[in-house]
N, C-alpha and C. Protein backbone atom coordinates (compact mmCIF):
# COMPACT_ATOMS: atom_id res chain seq x y z
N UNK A 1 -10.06 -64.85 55.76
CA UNK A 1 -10.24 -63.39 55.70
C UNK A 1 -9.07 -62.67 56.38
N UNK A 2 -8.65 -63.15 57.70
CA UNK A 2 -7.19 -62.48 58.45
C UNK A 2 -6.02 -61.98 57.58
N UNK A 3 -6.00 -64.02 56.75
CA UNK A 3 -4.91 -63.97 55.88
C UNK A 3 -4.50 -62.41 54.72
N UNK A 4 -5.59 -62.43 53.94
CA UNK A 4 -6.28 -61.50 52.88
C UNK A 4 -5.90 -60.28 53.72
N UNK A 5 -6.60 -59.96 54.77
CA UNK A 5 -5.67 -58.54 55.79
C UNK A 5 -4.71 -58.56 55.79
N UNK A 6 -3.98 -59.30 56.23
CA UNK A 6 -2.53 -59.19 56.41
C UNK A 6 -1.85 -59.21 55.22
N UNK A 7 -2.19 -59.69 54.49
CA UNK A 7 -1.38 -59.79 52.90
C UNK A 7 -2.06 -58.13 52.45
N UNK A 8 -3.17 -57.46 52.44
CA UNK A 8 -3.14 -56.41 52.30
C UNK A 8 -1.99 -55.37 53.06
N UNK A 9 -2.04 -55.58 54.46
CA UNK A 9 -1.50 -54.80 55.38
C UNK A 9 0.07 -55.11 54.63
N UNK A 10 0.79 -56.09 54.67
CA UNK A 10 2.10 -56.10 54.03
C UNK A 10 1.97 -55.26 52.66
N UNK A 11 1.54 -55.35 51.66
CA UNK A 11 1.24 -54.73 50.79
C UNK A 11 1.41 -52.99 50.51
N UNK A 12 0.64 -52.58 51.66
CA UNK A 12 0.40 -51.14 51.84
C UNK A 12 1.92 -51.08 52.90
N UNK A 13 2.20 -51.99 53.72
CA UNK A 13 3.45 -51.24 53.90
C UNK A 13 4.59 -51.23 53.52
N UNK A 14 4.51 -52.25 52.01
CA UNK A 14 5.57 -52.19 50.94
C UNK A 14 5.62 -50.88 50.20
N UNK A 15 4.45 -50.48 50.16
CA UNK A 15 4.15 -49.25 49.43
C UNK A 15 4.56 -48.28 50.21
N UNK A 16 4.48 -48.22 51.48
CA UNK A 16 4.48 -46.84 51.84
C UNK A 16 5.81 -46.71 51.82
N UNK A 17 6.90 -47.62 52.24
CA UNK A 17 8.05 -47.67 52.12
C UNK A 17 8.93 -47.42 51.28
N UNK A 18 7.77 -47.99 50.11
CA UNK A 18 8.88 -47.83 48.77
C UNK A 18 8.94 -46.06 48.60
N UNK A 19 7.50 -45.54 48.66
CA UNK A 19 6.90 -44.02 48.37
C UNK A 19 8.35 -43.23 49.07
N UNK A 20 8.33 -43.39 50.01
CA UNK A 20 8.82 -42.89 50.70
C UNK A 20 10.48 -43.03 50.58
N UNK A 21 11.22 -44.29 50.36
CA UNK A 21 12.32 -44.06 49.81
C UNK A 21 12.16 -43.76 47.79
N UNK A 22 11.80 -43.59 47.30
CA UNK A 22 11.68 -43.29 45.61
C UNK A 22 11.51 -41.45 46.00
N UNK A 23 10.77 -41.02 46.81
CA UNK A 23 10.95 -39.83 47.39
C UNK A 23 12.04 -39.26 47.51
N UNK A 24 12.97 -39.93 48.48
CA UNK A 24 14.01 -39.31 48.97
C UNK A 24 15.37 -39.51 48.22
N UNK A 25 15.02 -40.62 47.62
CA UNK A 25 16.61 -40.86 46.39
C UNK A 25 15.82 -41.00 45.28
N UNK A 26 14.92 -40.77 44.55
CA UNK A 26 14.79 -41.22 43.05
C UNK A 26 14.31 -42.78 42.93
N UNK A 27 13.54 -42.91 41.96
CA UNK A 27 13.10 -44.35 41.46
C UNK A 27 14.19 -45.29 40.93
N UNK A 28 15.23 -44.81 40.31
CA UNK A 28 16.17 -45.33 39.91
C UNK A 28 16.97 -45.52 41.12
N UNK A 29 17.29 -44.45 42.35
CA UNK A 29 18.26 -44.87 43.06
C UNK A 29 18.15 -45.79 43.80
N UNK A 30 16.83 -46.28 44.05
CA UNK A 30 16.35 -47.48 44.55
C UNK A 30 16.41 -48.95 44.27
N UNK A 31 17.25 -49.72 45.48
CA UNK A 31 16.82 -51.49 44.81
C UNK A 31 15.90 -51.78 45.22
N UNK A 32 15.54 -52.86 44.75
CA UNK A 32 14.71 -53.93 45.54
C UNK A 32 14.82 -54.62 46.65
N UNK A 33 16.33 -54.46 47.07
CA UNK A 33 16.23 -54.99 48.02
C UNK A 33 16.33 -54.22 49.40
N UNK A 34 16.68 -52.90 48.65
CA UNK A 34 16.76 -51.87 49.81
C UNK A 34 14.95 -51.58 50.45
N UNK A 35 14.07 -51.88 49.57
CA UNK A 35 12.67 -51.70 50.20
C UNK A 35 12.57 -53.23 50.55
N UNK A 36 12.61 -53.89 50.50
CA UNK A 36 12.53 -55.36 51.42
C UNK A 36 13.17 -55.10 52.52
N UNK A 37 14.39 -54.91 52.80
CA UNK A 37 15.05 -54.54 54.16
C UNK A 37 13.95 -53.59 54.89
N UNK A 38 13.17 -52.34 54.30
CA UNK A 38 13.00 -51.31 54.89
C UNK A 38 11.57 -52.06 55.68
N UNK A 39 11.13 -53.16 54.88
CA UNK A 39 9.39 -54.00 55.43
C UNK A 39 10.16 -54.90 55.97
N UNK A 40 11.48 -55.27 56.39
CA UNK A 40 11.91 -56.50 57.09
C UNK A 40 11.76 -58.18 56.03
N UNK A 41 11.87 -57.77 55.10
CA UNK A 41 11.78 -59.23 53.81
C UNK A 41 12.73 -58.87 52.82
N UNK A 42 13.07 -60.02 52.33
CA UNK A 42 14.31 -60.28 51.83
C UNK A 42 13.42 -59.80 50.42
N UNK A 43 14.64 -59.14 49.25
CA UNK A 43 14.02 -58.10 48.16
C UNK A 43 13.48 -59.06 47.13
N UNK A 44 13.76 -60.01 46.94
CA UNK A 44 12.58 -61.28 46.32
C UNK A 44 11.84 -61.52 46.78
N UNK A 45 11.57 -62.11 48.09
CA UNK A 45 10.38 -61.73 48.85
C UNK A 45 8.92 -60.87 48.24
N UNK A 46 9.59 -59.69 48.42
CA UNK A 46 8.87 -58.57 47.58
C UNK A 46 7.73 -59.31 45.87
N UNK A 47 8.46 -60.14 45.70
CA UNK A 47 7.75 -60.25 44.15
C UNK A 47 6.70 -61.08 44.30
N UNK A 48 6.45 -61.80 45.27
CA UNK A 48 5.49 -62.32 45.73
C UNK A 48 4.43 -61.50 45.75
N UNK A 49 4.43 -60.09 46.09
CA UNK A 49 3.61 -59.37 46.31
C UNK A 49 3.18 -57.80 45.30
N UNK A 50 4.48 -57.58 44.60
CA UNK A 50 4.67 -57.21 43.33
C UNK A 50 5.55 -57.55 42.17
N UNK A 51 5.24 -57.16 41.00
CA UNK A 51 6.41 -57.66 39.90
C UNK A 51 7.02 -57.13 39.77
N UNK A 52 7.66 -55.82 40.15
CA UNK A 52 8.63 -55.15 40.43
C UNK A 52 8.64 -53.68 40.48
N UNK A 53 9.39 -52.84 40.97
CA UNK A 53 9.63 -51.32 40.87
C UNK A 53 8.49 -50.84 39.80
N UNK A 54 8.35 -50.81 38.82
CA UNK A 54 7.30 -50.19 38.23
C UNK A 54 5.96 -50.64 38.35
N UNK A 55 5.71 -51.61 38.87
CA UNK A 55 4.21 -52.13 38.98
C UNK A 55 4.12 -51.37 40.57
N UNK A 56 5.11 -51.29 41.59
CA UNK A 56 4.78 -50.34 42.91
C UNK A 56 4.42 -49.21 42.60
N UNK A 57 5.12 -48.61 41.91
CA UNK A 57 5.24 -47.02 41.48
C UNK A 57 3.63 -46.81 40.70
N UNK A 58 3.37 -48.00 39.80
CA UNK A 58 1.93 -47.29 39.20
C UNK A 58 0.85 -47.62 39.97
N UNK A 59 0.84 -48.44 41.26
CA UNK A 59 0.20 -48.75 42.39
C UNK A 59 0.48 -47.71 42.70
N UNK A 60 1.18 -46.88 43.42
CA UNK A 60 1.36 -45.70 44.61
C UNK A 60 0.32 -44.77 43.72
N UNK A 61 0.60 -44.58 42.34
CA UNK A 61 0.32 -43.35 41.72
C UNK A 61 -1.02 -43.24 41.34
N UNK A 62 -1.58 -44.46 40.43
CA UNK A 62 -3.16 -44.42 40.14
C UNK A 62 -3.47 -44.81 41.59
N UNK A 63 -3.38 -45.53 42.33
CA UNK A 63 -4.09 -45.69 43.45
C UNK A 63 -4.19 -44.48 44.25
N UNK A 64 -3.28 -43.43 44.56
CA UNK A 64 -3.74 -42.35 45.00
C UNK A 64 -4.19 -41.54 44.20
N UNK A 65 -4.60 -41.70 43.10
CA UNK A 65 -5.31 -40.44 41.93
C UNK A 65 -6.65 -40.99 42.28
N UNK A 66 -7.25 -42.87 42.01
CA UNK A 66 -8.50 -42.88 42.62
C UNK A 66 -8.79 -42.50 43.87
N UNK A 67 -8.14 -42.74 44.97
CA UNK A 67 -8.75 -42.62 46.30
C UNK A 67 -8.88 -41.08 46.57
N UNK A 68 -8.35 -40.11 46.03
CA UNK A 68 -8.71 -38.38 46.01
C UNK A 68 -10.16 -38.57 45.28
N UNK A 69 -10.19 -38.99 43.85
CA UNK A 69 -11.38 -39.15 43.34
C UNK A 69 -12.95 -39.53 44.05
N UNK A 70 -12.35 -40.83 44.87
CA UNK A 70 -13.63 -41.47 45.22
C UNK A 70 -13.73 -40.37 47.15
N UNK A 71 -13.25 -40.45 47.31
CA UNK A 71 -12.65 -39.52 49.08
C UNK A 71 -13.33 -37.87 48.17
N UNK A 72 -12.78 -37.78 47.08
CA UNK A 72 -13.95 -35.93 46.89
C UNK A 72 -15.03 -36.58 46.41
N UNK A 73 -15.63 -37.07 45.83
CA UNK A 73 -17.09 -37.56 45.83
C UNK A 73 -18.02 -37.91 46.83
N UNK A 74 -17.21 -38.82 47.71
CA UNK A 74 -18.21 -38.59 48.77
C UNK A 74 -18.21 -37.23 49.65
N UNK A 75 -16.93 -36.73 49.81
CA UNK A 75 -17.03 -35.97 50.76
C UNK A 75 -18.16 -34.71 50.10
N UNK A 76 -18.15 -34.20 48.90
CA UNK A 76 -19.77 -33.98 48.10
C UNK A 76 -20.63 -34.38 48.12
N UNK A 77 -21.09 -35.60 48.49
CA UNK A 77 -22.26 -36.42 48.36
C UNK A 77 -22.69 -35.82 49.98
N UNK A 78 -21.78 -36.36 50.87
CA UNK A 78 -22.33 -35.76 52.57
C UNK A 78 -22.18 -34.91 52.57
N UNK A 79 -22.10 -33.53 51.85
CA UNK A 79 -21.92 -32.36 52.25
C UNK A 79 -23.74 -31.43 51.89
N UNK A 80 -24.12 -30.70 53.06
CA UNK A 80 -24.88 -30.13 53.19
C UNK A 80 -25.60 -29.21 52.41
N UNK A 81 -24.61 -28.46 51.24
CA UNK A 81 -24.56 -27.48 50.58
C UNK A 81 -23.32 -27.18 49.95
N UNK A 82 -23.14 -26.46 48.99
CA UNK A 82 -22.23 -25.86 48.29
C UNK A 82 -20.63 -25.66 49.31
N UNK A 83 -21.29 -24.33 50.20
CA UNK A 83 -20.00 -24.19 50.93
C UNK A 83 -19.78 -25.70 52.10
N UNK A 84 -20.14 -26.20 52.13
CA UNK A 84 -19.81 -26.91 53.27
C UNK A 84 -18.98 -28.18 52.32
N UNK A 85 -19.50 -28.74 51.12
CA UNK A 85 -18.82 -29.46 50.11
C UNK A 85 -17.17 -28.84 49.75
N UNK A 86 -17.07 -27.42 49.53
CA UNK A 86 -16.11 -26.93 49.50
C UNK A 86 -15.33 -27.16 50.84
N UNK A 87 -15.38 -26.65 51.29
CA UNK A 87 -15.01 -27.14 52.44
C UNK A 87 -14.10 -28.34 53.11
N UNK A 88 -15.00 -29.23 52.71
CA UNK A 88 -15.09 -30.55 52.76
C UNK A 88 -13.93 -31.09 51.93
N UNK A 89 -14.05 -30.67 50.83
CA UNK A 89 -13.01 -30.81 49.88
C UNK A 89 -11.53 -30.40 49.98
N UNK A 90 -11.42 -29.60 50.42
CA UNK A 90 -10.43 -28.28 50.88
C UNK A 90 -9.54 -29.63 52.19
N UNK A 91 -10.49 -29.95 53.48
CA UNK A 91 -9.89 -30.58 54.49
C UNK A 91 -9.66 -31.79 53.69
N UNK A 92 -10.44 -32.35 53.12
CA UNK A 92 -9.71 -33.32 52.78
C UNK A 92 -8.46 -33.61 51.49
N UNK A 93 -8.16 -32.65 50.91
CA UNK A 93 -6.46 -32.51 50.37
C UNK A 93 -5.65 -31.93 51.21
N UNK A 94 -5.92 -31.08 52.38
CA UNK A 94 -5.07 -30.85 53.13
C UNK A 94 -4.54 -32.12 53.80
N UNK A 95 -5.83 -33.04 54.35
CA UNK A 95 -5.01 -34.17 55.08
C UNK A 95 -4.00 -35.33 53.97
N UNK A 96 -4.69 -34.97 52.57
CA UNK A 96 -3.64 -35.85 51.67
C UNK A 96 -1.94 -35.12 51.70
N UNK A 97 -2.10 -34.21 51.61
CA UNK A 97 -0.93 -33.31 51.05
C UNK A 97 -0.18 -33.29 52.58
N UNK A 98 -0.54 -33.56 53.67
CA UNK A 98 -0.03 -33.41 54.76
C UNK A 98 0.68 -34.77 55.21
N UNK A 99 -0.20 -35.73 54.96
CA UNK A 99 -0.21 -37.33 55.38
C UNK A 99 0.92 -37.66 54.23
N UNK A 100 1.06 -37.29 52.72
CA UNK A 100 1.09 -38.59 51.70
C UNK A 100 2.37 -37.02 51.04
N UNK A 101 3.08 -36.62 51.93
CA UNK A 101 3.75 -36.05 51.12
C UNK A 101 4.85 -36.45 50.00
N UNK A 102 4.92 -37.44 50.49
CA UNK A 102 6.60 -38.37 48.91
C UNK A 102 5.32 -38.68 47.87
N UNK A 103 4.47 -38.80 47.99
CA UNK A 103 3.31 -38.78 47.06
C UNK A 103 3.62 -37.78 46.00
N UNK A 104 3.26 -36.83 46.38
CA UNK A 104 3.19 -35.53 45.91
C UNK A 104 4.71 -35.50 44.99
N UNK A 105 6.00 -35.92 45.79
CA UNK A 105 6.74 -36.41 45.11
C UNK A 105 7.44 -36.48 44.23
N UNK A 106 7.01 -38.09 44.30
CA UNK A 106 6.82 -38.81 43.78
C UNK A 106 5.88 -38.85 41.71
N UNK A 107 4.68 -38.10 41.93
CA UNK A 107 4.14 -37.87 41.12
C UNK A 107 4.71 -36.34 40.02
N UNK A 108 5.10 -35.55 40.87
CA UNK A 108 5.69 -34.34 40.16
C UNK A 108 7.16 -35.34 39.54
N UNK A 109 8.00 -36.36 40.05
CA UNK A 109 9.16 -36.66 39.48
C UNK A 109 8.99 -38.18 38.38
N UNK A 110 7.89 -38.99 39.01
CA UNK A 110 8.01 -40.01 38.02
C UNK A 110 7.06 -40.19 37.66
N UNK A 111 5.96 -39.31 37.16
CA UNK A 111 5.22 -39.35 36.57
C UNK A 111 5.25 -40.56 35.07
N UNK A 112 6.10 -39.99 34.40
CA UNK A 112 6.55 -39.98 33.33
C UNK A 112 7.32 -41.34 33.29
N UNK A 113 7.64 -41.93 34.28
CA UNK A 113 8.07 -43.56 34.08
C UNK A 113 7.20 -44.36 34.10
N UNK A 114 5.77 -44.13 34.51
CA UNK A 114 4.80 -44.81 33.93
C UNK A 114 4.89 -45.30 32.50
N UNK A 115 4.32 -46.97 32.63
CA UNK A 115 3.53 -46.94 31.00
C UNK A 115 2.81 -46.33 30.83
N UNK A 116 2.27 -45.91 29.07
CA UNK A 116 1.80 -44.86 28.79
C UNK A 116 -0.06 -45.12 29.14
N UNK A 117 -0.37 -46.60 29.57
CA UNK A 117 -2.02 -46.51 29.86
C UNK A 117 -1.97 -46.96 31.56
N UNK A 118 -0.73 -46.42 32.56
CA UNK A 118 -1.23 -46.00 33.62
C UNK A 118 -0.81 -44.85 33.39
N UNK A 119 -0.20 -44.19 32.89
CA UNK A 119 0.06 -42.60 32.92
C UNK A 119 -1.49 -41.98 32.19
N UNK A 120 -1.83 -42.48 31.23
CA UNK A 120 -3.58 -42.13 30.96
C UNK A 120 -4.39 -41.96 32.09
N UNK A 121 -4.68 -43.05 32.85
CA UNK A 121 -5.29 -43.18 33.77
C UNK A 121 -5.37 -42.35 34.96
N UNK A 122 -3.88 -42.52 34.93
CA UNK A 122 -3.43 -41.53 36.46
C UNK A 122 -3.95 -39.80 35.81
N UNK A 123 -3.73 -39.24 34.30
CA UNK A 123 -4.34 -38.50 34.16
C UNK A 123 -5.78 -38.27 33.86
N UNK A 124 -6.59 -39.04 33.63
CA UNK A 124 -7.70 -39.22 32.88
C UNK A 124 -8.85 -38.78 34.71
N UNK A 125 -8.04 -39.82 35.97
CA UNK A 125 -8.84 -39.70 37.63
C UNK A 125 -8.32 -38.39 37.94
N UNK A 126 -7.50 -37.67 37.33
CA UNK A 126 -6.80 -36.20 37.74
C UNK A 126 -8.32 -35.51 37.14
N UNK A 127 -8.10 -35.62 35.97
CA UNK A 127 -9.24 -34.89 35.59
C UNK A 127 -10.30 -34.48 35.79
N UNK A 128 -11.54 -35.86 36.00
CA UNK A 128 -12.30 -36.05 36.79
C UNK A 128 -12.52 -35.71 38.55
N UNK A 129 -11.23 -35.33 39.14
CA UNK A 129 -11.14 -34.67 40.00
C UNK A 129 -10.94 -33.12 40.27
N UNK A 130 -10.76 -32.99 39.31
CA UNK A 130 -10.55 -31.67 38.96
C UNK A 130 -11.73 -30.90 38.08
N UNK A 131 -12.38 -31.30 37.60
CA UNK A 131 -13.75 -31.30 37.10
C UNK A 131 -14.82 -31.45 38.73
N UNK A 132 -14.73 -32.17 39.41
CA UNK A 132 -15.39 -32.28 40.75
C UNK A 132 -15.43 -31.10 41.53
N UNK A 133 -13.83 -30.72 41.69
CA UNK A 133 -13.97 -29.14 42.69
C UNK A 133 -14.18 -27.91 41.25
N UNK A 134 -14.13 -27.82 40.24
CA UNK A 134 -14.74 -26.58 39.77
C UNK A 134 -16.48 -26.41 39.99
N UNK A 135 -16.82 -27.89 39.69
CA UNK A 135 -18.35 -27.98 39.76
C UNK A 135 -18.78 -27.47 41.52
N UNK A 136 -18.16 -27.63 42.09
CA UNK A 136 -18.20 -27.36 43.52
C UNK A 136 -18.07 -25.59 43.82
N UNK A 137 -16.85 -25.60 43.15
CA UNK A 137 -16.23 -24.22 43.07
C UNK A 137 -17.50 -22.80 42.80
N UNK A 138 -18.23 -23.36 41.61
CA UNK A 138 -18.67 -23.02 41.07
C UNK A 138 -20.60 -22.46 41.91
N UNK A 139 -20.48 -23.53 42.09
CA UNK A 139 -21.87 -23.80 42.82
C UNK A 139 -21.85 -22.60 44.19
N UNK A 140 -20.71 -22.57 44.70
CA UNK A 140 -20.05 -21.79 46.17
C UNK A 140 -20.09 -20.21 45.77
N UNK A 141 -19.54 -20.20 44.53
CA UNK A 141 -19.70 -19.01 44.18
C UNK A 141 -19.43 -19.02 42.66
N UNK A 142 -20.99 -18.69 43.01
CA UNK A 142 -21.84 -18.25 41.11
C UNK A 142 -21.31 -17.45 40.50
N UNK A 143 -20.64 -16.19 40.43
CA UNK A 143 -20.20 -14.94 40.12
C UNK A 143 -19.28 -15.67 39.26
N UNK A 144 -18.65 -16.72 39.79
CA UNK A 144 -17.01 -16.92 38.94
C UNK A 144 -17.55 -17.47 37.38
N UNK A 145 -16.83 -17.10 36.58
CA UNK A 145 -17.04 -17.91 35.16
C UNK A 145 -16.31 -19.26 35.32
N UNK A 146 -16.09 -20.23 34.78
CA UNK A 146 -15.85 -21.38 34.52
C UNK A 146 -14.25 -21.39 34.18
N UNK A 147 -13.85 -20.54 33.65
CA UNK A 147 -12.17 -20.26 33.22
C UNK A 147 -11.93 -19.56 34.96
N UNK A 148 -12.73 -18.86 35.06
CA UNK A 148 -12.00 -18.65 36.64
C UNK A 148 -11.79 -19.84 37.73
N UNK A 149 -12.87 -20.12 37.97
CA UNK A 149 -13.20 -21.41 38.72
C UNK A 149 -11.78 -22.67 38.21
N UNK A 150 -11.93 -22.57 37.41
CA UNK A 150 -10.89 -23.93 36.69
C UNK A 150 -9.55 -23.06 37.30
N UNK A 151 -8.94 -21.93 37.02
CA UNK A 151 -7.79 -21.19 37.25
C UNK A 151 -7.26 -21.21 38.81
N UNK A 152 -8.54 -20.94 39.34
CA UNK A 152 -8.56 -20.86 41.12
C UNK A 152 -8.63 -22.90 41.53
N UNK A 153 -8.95 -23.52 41.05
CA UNK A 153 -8.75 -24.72 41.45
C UNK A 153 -7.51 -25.23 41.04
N UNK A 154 -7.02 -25.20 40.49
CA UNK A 154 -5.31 -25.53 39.95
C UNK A 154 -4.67 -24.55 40.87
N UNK A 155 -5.22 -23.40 40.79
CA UNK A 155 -4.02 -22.49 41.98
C UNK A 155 -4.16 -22.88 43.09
N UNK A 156 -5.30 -23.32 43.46
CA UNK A 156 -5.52 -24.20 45.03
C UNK A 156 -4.49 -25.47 45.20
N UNK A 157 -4.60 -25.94 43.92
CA UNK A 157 -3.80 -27.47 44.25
C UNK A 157 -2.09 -26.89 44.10
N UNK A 158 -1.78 -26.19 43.82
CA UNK A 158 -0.50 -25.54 43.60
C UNK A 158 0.02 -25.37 45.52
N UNK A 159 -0.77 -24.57 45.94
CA UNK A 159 -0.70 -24.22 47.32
C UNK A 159 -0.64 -25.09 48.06
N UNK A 160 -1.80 -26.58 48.29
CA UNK A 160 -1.71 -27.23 49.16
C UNK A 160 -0.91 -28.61 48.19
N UNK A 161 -0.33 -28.54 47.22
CA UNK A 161 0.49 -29.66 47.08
C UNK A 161 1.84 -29.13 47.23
N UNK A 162 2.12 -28.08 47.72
CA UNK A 162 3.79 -27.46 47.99
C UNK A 162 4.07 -28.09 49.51
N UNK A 163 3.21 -28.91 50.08
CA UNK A 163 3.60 -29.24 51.41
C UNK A 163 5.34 -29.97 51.77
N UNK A 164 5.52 -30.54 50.11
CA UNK A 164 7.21 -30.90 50.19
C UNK A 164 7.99 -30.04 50.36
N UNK A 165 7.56 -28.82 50.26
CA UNK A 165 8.58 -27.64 50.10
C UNK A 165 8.64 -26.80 51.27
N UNK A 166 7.58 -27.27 52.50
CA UNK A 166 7.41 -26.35 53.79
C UNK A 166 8.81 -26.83 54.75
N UNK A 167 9.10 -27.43 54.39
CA UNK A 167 10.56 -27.77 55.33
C UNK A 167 10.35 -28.95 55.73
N UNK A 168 11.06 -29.28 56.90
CA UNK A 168 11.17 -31.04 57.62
C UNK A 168 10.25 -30.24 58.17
N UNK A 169 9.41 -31.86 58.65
CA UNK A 169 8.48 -32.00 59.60
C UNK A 169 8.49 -31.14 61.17
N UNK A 170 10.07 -31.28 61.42
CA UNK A 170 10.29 -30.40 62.77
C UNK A 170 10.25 -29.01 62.66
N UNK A 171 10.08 -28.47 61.81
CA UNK A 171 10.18 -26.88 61.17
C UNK A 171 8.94 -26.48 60.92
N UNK A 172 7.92 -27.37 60.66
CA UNK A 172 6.02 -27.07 60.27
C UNK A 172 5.72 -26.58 61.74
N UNK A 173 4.83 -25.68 61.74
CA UNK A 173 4.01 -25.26 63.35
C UNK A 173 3.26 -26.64 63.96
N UNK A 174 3.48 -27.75 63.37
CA UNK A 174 2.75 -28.57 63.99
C UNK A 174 1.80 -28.74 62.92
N UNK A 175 1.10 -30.31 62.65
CA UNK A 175 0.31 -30.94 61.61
C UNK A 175 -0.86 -30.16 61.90
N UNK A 176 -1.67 -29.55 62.81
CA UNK A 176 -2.86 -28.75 63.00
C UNK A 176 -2.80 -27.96 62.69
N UNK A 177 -2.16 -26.96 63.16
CA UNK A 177 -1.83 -25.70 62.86
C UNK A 177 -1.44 -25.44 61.19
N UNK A 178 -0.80 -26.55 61.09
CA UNK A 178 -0.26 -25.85 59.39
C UNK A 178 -1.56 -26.65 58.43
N UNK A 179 -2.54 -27.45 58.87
CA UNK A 179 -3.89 -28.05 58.16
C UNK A 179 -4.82 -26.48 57.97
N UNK A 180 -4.96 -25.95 59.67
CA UNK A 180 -5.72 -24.79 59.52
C UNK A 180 -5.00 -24.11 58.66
N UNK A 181 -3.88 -23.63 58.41
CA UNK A 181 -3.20 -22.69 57.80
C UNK A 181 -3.61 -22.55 56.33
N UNK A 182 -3.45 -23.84 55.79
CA UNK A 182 -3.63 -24.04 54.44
C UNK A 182 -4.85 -23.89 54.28
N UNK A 183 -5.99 -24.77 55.32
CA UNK A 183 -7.67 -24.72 54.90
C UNK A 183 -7.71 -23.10 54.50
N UNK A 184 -7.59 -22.42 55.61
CA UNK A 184 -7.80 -21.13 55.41
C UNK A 184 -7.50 -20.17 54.11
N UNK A 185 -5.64 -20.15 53.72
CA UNK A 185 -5.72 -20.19 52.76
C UNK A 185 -6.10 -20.53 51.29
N UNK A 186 -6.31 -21.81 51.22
CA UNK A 186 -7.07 -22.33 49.84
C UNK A 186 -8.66 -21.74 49.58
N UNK A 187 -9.63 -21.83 51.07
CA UNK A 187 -10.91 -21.07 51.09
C UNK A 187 -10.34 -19.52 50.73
N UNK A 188 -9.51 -18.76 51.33
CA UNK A 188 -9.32 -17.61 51.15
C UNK A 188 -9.32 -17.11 49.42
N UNK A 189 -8.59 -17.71 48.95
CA UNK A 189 -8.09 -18.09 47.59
C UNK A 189 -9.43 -18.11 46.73
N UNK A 190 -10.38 -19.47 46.74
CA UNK A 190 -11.94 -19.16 46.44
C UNK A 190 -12.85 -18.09 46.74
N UNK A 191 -12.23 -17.63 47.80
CA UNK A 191 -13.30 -16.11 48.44
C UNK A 191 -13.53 -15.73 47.36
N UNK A 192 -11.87 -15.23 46.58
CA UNK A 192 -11.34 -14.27 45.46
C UNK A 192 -12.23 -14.42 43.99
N UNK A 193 -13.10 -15.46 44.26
CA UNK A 193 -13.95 -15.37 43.48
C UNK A 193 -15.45 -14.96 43.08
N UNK A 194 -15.58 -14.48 44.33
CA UNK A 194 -16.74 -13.32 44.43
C UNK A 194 -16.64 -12.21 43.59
N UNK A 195 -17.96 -11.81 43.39
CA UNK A 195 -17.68 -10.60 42.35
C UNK A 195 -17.04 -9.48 43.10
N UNK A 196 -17.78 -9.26 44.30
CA UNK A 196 -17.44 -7.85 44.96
C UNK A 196 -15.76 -8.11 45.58
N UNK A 197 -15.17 -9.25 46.03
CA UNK A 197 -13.83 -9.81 45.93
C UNK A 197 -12.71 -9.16 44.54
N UNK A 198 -13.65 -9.41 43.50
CA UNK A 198 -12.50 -9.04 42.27
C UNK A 198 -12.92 -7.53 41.73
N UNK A 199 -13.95 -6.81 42.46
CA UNK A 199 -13.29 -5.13 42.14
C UNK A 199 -12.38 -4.42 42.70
């Protein structure tokens, strides 16, 4: 069982490594052996554990499209009520978009180098996630029609997936401060969907 950990744990920190340089130079500008150096293993090494650059890349990408999926479901399932699910939902893409920013990326730039049935996929768990917070959306506040609700949830993810664009890390008010910042805003954003909000 250790073994199985640790071969996970190498794994995830092949990944985060790779995320993170494919981020900062491009998927192409990347070797293989430059992410082996970056986990301390020689870039063959690496194939032991993947088959290469595109099998990482559709790991980084469907694997973070499910874990938003299954991470907003529950965080709905334990949630108390409507607003508190919202909510719920809200903190938890802030901590993605904060934590997993070459993610964000990553997915706006190589989407599209996917094969075409993980690029399905990776869209197909988008969907279904996105279908999750309107149904949420919706429930929080009744007033909105369904074209609104859908409009205000894409404009939500617009807002808190720009976290690549807030500057270096040393320039953010600090990971708290800019979490509240955004919660606030994205709820603010849903307020706007009250009736007495849109006269």
């Amino acid at each position: 069982m250790q073994s199985t950990r640790a071969g996970a744990t190498r794994r995830e920190q092949i990944l985060k490594e790779a995320a993170q340089l494919f981020a900062e130079r491009g998927f192409h500008g990347v070797g293989v052996d430059e992410i082996g150096a970056a986990v301390g293993i020689s870039g063959p090494g690496l194939y032991r554990h993947f088959a290469g650059k595109d099998a990482m890349l559709a790991e980084l990408l469907v694997g973070i499209s499910g874990r938003l999926l299954a991470e907003g479901k529950r965080r709905v399932a334990e949630a108390a009520d409507p607003a508190r699910a919202l909510d719920a939902l809200v903190r938890g893409h802030v901590e993605f978009a904060l934590d997993d920013r070459p993610l964000i990326v990553l997915h706006d730039r190589e989407l599209d180098r996917l094969r075409d049935s993980d690029r399905k996929l990776v869209r197909q768990l988008q969907r279904q996630y996105v279908e999750l917070w309107v149904e949420v959306a919706r429930q929080r506040h009744p007033d909105a029609t369904e074209v609104e609700a859908r409009a205000a949830v894409h404009a939500v993810f617009g807002l808190l997936n720009s976290t690549p664009h807030l500057g270096l890390s040393g320039e953010l008010p600090g990971r708290q401060a800019t979490g509240s910042l955004l919660r606030r805003l994205a709820l603010g954003a849903f307020a706007a969907l009250d009736g007495s909000a849109r006269e």
